[in-house]
C-alpha atoms as a PDB file:
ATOM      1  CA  UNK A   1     -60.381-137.611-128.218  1.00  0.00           C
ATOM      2  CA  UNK A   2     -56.995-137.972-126.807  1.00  0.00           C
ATOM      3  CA  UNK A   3     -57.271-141.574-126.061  1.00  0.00           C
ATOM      4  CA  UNK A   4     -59.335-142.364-129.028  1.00  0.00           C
ATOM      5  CA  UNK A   5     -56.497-140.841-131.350  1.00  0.00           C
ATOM      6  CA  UNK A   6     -53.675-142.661-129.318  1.00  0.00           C
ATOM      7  CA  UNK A   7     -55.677-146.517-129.463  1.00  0.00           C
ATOM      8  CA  UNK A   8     -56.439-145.629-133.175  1.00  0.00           C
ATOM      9  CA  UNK A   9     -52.864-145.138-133.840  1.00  0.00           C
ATOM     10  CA  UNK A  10     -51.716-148.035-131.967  1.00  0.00           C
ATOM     11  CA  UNK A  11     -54.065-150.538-134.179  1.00  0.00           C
ATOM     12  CA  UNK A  12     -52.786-148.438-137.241  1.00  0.00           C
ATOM     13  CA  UNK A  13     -49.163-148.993-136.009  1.00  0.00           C
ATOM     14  CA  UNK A  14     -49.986-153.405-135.443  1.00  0.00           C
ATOM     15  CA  UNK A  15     -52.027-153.302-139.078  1.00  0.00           C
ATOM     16  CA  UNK A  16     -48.776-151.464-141.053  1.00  0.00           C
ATOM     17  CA  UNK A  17     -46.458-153.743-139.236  1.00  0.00           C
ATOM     18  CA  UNK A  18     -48.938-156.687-139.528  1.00  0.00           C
ATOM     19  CA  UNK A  19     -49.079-156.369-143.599  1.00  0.00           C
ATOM     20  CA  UNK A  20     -45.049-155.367-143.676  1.00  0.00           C
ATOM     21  CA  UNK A  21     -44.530-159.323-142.475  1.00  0.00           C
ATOM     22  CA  UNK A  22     -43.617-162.369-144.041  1.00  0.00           C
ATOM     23  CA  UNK A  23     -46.735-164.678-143.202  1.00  0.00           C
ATOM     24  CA  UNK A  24     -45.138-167.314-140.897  1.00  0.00           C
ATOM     25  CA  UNK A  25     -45.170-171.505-142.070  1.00  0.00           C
ATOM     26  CA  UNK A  26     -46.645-172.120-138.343  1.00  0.00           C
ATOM     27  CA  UNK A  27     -49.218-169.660-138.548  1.00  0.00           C
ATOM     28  CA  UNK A  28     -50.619-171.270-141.974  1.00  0.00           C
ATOM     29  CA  UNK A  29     -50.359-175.115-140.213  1.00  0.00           C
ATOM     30  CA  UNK A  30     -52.085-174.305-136.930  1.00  0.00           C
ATOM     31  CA  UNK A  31     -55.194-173.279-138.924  1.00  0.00           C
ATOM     32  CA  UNK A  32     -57.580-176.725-140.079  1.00  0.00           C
ATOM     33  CA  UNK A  33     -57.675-177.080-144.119  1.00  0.00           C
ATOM     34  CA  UNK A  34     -61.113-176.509-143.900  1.00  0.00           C
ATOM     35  CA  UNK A  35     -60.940-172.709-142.321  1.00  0.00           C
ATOM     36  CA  UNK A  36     -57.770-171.374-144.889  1.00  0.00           C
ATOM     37  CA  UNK A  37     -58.685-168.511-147.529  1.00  0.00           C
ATOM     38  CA  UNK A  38     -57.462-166.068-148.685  1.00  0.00           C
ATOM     39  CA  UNK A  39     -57.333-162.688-147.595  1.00  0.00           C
ATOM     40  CA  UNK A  40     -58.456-161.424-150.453  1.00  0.00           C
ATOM     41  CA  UNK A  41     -61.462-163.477-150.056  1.00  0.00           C
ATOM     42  CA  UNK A  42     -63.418-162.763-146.488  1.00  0.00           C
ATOM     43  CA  UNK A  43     -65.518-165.248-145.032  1.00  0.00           C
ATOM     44  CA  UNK A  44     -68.402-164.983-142.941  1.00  0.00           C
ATOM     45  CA  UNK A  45     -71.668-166.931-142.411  1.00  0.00           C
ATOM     46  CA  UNK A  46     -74.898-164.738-142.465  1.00  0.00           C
ATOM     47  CA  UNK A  47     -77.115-165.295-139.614  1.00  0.00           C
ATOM     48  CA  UNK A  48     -80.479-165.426-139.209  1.00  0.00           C
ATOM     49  CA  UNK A  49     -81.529-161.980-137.742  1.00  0.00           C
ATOM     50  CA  UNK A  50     -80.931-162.225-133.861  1.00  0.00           C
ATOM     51  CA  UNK A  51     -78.609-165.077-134.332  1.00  0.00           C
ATOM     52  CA  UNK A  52     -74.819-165.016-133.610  1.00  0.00           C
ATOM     53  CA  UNK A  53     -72.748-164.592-137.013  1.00  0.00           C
ATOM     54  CA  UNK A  54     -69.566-166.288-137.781  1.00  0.00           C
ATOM     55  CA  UNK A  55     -66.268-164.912-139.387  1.00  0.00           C
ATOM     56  CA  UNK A  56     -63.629-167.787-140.464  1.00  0.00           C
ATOM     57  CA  UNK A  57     -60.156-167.269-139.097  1.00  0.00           C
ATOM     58  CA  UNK A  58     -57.780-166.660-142.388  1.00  0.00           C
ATOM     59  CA  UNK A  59     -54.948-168.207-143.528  1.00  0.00           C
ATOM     60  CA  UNK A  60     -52.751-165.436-142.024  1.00  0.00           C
ATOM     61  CA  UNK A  61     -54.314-165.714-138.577  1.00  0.00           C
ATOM     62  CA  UNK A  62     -56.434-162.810-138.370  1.00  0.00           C
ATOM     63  CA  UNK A  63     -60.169-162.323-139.278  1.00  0.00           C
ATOM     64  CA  UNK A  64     -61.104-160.794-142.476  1.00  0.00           C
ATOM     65  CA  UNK A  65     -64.289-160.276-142.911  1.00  0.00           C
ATOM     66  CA  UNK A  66     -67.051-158.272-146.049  1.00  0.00           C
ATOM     67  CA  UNK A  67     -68.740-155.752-143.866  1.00  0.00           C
ATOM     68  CA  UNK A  68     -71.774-153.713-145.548  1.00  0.00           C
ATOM     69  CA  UNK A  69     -71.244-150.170-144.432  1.00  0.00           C
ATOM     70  CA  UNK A  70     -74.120-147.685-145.268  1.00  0.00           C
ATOM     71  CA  UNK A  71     -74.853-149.942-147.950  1.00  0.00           C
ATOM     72  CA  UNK A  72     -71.578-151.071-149.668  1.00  0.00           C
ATOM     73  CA  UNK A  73     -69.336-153.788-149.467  1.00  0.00           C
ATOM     74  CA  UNK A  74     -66.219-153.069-147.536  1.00  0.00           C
ATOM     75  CA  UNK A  75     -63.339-155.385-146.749  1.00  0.00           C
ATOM     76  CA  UNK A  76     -61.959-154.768-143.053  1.00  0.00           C
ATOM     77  CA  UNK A  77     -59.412-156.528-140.916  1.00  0.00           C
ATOM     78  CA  UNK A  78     -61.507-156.657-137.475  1.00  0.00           C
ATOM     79  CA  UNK A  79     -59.268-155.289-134.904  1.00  0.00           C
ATOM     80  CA  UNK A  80     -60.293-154.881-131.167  1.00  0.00           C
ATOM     81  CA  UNK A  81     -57.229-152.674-130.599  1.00  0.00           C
ATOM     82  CA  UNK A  82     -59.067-150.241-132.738  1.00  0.00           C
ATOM     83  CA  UNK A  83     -61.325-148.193-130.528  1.00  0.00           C
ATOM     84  CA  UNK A  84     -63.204-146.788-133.245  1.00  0.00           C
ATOM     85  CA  UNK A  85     -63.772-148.274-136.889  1.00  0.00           C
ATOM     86  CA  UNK A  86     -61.228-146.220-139.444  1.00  0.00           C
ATOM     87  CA  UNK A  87     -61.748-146.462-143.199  1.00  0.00           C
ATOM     88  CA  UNK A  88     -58.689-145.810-145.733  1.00  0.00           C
ATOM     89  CA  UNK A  89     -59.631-142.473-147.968  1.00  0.00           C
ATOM     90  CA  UNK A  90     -60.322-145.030-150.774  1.00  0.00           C
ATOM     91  CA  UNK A  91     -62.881-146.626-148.859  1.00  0.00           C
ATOM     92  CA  UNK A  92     -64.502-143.418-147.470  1.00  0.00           C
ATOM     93  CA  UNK A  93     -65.131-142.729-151.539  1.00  0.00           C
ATOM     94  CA  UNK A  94     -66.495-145.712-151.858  1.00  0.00           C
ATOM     95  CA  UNK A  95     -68.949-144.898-149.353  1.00  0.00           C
ATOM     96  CA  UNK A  96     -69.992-141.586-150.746  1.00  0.00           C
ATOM     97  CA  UNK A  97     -67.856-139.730-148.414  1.00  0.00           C
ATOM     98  CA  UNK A  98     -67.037-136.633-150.051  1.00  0.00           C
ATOM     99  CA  UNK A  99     -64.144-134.767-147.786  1.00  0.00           C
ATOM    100  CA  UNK A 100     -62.298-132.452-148.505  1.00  0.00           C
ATOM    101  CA  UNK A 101     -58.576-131.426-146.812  1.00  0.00           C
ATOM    102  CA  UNK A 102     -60.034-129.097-144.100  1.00  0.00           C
ATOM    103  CA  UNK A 103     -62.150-132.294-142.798  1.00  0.00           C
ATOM    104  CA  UNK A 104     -58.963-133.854-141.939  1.00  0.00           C
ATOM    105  CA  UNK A 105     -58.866-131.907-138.715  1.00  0.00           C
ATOM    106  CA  UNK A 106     -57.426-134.496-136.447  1.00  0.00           C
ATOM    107  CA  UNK A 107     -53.571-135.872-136.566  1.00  0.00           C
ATOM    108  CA  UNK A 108     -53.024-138.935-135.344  1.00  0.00           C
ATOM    109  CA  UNK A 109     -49.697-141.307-135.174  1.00  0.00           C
ATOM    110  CA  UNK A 110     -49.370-144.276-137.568  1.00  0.00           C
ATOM    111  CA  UNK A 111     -46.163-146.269-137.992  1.00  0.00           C
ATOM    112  CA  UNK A 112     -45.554-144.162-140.996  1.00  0.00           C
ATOM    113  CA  UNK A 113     -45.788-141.117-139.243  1.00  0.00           C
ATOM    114  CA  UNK A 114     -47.757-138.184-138.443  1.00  0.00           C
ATOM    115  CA  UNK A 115     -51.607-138.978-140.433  1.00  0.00           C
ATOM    116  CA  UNK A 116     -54.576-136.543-140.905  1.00  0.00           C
ATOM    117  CA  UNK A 117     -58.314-138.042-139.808  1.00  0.00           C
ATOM    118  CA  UNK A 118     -61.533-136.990-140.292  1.00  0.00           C
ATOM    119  CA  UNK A 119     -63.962-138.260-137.637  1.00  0.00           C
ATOM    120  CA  UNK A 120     -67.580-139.323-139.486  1.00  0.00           C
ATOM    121  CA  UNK A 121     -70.992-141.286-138.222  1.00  0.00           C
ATOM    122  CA  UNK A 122     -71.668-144.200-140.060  1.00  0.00           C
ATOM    123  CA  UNK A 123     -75.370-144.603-140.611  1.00  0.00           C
ATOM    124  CA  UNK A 124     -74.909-148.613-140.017  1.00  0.00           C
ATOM    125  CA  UNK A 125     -72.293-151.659-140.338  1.00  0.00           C
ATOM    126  CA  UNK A 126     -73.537-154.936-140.536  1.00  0.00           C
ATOM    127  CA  UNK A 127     -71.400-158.017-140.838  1.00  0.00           C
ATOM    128  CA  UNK A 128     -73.169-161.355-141.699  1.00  0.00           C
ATOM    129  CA  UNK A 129     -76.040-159.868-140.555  1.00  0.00           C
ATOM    130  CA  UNK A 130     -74.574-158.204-137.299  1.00  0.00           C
ATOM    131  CA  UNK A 131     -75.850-154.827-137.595  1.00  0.00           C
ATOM    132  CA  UNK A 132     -75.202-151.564-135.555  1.00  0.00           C
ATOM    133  CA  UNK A 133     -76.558-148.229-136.218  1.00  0.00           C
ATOM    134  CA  UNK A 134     -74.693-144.969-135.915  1.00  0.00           C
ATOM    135  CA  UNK A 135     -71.236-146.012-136.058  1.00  0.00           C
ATOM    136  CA  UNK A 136     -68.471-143.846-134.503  1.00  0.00           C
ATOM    137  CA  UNK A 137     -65.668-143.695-137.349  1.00  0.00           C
ATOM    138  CA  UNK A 138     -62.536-142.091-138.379  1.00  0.00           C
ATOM    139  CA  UNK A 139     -61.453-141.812-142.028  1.00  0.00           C
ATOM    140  CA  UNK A 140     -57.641-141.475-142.723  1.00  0.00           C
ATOM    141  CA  UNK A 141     -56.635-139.719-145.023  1.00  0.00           C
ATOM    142  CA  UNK A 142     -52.953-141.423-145.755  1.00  0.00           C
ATOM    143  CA  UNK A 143     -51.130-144.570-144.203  1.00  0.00           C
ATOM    144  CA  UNK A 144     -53.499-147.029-143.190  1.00  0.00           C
ATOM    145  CA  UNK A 145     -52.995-150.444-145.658  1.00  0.00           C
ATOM    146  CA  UNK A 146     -56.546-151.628-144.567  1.00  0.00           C
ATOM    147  CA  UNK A 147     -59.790-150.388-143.440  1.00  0.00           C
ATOM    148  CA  UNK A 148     -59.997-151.838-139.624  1.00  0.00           C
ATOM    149  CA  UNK A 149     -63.344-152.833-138.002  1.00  0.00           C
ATOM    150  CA  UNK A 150     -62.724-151.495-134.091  1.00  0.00           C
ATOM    151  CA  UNK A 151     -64.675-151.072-131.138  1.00  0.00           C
ATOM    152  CA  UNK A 152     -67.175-148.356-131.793  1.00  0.00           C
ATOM    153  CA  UNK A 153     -68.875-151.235-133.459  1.00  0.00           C
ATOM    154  CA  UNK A 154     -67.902-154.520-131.978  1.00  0.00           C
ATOM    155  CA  UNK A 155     -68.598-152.780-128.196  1.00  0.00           C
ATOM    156  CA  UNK A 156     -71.981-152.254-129.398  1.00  0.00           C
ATOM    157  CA  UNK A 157     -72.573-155.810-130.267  1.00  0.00           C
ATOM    158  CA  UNK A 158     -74.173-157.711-126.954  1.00  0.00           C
ATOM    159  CA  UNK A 159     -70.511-160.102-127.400  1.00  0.00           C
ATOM    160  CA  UNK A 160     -68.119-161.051-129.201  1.00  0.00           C
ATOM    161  CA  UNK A 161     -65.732-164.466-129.291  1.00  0.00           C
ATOM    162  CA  UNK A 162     -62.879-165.424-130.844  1.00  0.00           C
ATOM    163  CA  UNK A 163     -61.781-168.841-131.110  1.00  0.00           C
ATOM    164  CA  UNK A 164     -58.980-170.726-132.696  1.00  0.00           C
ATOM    165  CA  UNK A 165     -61.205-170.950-136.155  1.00  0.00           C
ATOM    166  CA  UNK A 166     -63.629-167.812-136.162  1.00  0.00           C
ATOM    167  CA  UNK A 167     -65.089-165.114-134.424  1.00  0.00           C
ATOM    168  CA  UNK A 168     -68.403-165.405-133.119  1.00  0.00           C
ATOM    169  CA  UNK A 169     -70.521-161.702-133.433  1.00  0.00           C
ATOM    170  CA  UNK A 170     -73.525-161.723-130.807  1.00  0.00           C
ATOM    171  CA  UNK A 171     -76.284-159.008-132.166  1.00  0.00           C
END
């Protein structure tokens, strides 16, 4: 739990400091006209079941992508730093997660400081069609900008690849 609190706050600490920076002129050229959106709008192509599904790079250089978790619609920021996948509080609503303060049992470091997390199983998270059942999560409760799709899920996946315009997902 030790390590999983200590990688969780590291990709916590890269996502704060990530969305704290001024998006960089050369980032923004190196990436084809044809691959920029927005992050606000997530891109991937849904895949025939069994076949590999593709997330566009984003304008800001990182991969954005409209997972469906348990159901629902959730933007993430697909980080491989993150060992497990960790929802913001407003998220975990989303999802039906009713906690309450005493399931915020864990403290973990952000970039912010000290944070409170409640671990949870996530029945499934599929992205364009990648789909993994029981999902190893953490929900936290204050601090983290952006829900973050980590390795509890993508390990599960038979590969993953990123390249200079998207991120292949292997089922």
């Amino acid at each position: 739990m030790i390590v999983m609190a200590i990688a969780t706050v590291s990709s916590l600490s890269v996502a704060w400091w990530l969305t704290h920076q001024e998006p960089r002129a050369a980032q923004a050229a190196e990436v084809p006209a044809v691959m920029v959106v927005p992050t606000e709008a997530p891109v991937a192509v849904r895949a025939a079941p069994g076949q590999p599904a593709q997330i566009a790079r984003a304008a800001d250089g990182h991969y954005w992508a409209e997972a469906d978790i348990d159901g629902r619609a959730i933007r993430v920021l697909v980080d491989t730093g993150a060992s497990v996948v960790a929802l913001t509080r407003q998220d975990a609503l989303r999802l039906g997660l009713r906690l309450t303060p005493a399931d915020f049992t864990q403290t973990i470091e952000t970039a912010s400081g000290p944070a409170k997390a409640a671990a949870v199983e996530l029945d499934h998270v599929a992205v364009a069609g990648a789909r993994v059942d029981k999902v190893r999560a953490l929900v936290v409760e204050e601090g983290l900008p952006h829900s973050l799709l980590g390795m509890s899920y993508l390990g599960r996946l038979s590969s993953f690849e990123a390249r200079p315009t998207g991120l292949t997902l292997r089922p």
